[in-house]
Structure formats: structure tokens, C-alpha cells
N, C-alpha and C. Protein backbone atom coordinates (compact mmCIF):
# COMPACT_ATOMS: atom_id res chain seq x y z
N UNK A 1 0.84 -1.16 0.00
CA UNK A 1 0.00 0.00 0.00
C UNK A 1 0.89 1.24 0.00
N UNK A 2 0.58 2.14 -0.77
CA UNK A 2 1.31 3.37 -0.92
C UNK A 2 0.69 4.46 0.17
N UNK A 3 1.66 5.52 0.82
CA UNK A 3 1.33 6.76 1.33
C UNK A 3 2.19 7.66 0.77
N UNK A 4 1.65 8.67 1.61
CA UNK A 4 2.18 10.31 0.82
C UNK A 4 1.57 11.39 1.91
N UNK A 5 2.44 12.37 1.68
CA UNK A 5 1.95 13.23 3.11
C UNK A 5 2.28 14.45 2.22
N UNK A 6 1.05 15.67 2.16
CA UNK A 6 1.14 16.72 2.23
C UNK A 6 1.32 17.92 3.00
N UNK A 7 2.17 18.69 2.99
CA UNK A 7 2.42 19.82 4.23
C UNK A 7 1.90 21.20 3.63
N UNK A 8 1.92 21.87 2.41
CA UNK A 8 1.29 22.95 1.67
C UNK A 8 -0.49 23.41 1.47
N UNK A 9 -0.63 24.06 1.22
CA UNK A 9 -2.06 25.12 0.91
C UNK A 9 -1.94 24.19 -0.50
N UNK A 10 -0.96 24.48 -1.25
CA UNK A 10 -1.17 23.40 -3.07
C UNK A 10 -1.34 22.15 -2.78
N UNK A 11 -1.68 21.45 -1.87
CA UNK A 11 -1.33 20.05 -1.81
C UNK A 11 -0.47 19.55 -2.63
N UNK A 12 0.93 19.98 -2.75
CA UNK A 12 2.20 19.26 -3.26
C UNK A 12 2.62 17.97 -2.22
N UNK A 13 2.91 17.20 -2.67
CA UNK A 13 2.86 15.62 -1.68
C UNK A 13 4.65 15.90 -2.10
N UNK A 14 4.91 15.89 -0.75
CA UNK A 14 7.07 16.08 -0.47
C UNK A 14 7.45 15.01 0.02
N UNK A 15 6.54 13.84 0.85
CA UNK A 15 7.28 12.55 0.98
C UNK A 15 6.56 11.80 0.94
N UNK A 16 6.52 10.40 0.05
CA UNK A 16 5.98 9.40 -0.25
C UNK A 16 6.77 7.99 0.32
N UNK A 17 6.37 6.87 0.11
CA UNK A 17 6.60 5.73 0.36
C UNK A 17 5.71 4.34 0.22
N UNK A 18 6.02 3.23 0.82
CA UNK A 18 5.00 1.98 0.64
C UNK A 18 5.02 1.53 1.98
N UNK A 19 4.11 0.94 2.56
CA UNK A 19 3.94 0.46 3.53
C UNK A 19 4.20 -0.92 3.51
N UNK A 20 5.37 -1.60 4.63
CA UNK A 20 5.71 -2.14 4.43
C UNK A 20 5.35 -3.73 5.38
N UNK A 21 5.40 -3.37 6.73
CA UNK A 21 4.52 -4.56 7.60
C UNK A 21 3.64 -3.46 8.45
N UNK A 22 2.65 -4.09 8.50
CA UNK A 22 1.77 -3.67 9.80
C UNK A 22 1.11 -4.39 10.57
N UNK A 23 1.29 -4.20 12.00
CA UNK A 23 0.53 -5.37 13.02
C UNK A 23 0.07 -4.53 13.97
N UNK A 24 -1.18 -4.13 14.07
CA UNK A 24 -2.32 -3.32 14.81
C UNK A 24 -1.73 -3.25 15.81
N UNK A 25 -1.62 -2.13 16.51
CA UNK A 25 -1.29 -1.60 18.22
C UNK A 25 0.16 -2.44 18.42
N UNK A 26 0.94 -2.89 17.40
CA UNK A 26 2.41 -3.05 17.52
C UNK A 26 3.60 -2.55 16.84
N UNK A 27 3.47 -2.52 15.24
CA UNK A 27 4.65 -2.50 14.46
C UNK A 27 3.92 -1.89 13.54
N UNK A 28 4.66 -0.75 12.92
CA UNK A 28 4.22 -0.26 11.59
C UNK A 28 5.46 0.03 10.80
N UNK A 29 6.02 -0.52 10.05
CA UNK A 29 7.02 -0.18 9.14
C UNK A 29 6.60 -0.07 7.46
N UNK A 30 7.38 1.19 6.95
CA UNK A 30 7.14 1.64 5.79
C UNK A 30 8.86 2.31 5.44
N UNK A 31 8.86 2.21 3.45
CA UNK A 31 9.69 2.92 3.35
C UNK A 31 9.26 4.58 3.33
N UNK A 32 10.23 5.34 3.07
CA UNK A 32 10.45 6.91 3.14
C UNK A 32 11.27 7.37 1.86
N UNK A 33 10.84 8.35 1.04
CA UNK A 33 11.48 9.11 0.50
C UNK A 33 10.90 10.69 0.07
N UNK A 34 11.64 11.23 -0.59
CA UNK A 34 11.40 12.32 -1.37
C UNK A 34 10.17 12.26 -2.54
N UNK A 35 9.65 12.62 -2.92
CA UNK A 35 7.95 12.76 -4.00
C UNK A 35 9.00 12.16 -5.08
N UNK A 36 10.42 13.00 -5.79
CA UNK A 36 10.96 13.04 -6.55
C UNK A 36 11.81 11.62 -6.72
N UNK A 37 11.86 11.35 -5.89
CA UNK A 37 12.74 9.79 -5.74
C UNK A 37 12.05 8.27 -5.65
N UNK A 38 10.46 9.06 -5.86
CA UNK A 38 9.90 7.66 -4.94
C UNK A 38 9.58 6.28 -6.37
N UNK A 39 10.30 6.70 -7.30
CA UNK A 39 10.98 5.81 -8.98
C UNK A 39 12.14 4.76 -8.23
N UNK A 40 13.08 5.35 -7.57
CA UNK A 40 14.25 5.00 -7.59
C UNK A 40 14.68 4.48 -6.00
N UNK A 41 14.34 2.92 -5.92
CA UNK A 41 14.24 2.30 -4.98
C UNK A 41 15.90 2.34 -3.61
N UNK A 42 16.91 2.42 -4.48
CA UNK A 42 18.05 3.02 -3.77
C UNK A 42 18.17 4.12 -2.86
N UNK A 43 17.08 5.46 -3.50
CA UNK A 43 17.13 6.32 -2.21
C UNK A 43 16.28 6.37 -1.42
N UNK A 44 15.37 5.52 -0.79
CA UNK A 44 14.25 5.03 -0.01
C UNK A 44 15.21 4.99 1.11
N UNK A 45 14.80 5.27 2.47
CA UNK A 45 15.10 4.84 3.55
C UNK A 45 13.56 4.09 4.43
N UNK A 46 13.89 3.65 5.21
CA UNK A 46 12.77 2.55 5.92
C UNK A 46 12.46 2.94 7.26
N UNK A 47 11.41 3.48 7.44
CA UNK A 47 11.00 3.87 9.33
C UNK A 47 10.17 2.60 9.71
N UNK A 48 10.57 2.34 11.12
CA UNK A 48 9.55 1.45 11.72
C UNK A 48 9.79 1.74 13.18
N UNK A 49 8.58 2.12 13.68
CA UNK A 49 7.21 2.49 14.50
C UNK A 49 6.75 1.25 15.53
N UNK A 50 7.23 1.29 16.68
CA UNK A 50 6.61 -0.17 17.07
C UNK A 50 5.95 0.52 18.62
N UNK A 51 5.40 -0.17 19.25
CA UNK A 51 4.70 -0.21 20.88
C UNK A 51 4.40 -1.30 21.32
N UNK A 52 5.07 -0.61 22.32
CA UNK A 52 5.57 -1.72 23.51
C UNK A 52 5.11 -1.78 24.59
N UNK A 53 4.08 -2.11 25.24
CA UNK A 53 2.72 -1.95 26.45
C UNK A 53 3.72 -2.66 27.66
N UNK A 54 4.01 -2.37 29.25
CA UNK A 54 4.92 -1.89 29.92
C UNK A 54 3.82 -1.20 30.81
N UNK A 55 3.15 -2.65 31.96
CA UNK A 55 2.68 -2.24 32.51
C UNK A 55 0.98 -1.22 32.03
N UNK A 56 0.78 0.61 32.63
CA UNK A 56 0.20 1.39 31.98
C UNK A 56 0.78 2.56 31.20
N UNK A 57 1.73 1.66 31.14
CA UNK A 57 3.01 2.65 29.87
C UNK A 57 2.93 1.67 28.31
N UNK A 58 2.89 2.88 27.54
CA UNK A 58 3.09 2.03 25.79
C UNK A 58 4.24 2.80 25.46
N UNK A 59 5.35 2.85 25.50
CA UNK A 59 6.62 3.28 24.99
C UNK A 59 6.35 2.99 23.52
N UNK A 60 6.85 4.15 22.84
CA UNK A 60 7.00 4.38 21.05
C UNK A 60 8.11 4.71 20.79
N UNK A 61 8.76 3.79 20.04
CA UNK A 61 9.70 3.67 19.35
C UNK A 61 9.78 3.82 18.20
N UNK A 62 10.37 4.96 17.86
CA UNK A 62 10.80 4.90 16.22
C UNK A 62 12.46 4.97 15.85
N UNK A 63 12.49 4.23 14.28
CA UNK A 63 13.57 3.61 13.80
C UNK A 63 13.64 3.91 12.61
N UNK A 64 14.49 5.25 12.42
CA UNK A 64 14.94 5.41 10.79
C UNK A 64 15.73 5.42 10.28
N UNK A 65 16.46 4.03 9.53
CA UNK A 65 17.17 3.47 9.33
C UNK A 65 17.34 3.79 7.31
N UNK A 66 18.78 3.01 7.11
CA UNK A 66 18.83 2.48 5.68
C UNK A 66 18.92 3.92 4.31
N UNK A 67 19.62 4.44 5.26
CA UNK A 67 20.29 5.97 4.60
C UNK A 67 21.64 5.65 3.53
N UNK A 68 21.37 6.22 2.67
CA UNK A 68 22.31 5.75 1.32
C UNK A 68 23.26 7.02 1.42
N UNK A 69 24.78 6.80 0.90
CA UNK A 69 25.20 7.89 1.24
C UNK A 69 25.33 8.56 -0.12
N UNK A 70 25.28 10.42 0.65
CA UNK A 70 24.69 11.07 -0.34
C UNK A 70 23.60 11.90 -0.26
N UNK A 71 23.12 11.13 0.40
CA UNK A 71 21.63 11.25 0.76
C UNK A 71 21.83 12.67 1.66
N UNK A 72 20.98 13.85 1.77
CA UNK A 72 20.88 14.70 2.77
C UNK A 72 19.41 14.26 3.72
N UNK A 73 18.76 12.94 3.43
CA UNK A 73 17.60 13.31 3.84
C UNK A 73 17.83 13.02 5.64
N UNK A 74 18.90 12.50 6.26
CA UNK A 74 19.64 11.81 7.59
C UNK A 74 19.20 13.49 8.27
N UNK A 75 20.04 14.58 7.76
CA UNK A 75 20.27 15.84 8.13
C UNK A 75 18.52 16.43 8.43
N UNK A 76 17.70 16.29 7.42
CA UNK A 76 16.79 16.97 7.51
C UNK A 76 15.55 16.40 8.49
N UNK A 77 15.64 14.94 8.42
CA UNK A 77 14.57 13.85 9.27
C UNK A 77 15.16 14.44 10.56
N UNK A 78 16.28 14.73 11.19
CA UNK A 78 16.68 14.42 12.22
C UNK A 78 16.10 15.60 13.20
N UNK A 79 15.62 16.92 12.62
CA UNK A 79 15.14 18.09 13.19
C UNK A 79 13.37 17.78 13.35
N UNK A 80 13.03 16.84 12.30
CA UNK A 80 11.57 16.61 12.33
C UNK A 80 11.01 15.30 13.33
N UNK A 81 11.67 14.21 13.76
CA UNK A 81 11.35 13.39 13.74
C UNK A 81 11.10 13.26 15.46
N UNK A 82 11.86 14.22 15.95
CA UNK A 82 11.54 14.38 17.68
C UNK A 82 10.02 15.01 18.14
N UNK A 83 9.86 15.96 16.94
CA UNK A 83 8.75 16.86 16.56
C UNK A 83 7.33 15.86 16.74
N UNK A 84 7.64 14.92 15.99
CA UNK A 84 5.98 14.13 16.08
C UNK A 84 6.18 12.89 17.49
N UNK A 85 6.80 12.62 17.76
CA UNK A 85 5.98 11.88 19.29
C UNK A 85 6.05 13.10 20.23
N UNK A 86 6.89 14.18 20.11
CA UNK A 86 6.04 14.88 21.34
C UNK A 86 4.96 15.91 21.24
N UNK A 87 4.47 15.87 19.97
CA UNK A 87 2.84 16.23 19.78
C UNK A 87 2.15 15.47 19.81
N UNK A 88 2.35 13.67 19.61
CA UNK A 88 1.42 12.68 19.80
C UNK A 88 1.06 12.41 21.48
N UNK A 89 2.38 12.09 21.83
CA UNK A 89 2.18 12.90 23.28
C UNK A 89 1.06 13.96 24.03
N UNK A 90 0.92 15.04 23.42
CA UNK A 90 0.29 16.21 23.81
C UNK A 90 -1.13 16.33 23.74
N UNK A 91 -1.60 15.74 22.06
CA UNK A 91 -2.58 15.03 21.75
C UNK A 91 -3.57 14.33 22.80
N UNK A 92 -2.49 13.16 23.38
CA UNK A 92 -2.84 11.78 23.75
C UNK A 92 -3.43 12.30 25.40
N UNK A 93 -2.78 13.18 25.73
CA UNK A 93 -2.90 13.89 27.15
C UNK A 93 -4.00 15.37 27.22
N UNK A 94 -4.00 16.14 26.15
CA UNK A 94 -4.92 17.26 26.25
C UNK A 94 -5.25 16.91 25.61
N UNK A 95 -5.55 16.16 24.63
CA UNK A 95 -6.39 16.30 23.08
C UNK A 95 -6.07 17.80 21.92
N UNK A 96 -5.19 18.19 22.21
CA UNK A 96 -4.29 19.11 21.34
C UNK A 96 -2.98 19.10 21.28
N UNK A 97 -2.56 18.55 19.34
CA UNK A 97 -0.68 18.31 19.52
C UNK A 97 -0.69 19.75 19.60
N UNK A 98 0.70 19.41 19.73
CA UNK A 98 1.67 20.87 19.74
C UNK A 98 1.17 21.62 18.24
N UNK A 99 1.88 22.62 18.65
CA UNK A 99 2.37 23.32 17.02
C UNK A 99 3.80 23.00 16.64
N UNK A 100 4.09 22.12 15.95
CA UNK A 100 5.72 21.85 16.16
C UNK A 100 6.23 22.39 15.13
N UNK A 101 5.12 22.78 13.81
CA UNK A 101 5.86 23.32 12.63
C UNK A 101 5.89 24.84 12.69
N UNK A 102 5.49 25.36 13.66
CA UNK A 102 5.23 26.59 13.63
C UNK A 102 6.53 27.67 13.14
């Protein structure tokens, strides 16, 4: 199954991928790339998403792995990717994420 995520007013789609395993309330792994790359299976990198129930704790783990070198996308994920569990977080507790793109 394919995704794609829009961030613009044009709905320009900037990162696409395929979904790769999924197991309800455990593991979600998919690849990652650029709109422009998503032809060219070499510059794909692979996130996977898992939870881990721990008691009345679900610890979330994410894993973004399988960076080709060359690649700038290591540099740019790395400012975004702290950004979404601690608005899922915020969400999960007030029922409003953050503004993280602000």
C-alpha cells in the first residue's frame, strides 16, 4: 500500500513511500522518500514504528534506518522526527498536539 503526506495550501505531496509490515497496536514499518525519488528504490530509507505496552506505559519507538550515502535526507529527518511523538504525546494527554511546525 502506498502513502504520501502533504504539508502545503497546493497540496504538493514532499514525501511518499510503501507500507511495508503492519501489526495493529504493535509494528508499523514503511519505506520513506522524497515525491521526486519515490521511482528509484536506492534512495528510499525505511522507518519502523513499534509499541511496547509496559505495565500502563506504551513506549513508542521509532527507527529510521537504511540511509544511502549522499543522501541529505539523515540531516533533515533528524530536526523533524523528535517533533511528532512529542505532539502525539500532547494530543494523547490534552487532546491538542503541539504546534511543532510553527
Amino acid at each position: 500500500m502506498r502513502w504520501h503526506r502533504r504539508f502545503d495550501t497546493a497540496r504538493t505531496v514532499d514525501v511518499t513511500g510503501e507500507v511495508v509490515e503492519c501489526v495493529p497496536s504493535r509494528r508499523l514499518m514503511l519505506t520513506w522518500a522524497k515525491s521526486a525519488d519515490a521511482g528509484d528504490q536506492a534512495r528510499h530509507t525505511r522507518v519502523a514504528i513499534a509499541l511496547e505496552t509496559l505495565g500502563e506505559m506504551v513506549p513508542l519507538t521509532v527507527t529510521h534506518d537504511e540511509f544511502r550515502p549522499g543522501l541529505d535526507m539523515l540531516r533533515k529527518i533528524s530536526n523533524g522526527w523528535p517533533r511528532v511523538p512529542s505532539s502525539l504525546k500532547s494530543f494523547l494527554e490534552t487532546g491538542r498536539p503541539l504546534n511543532t511546525w510553527a
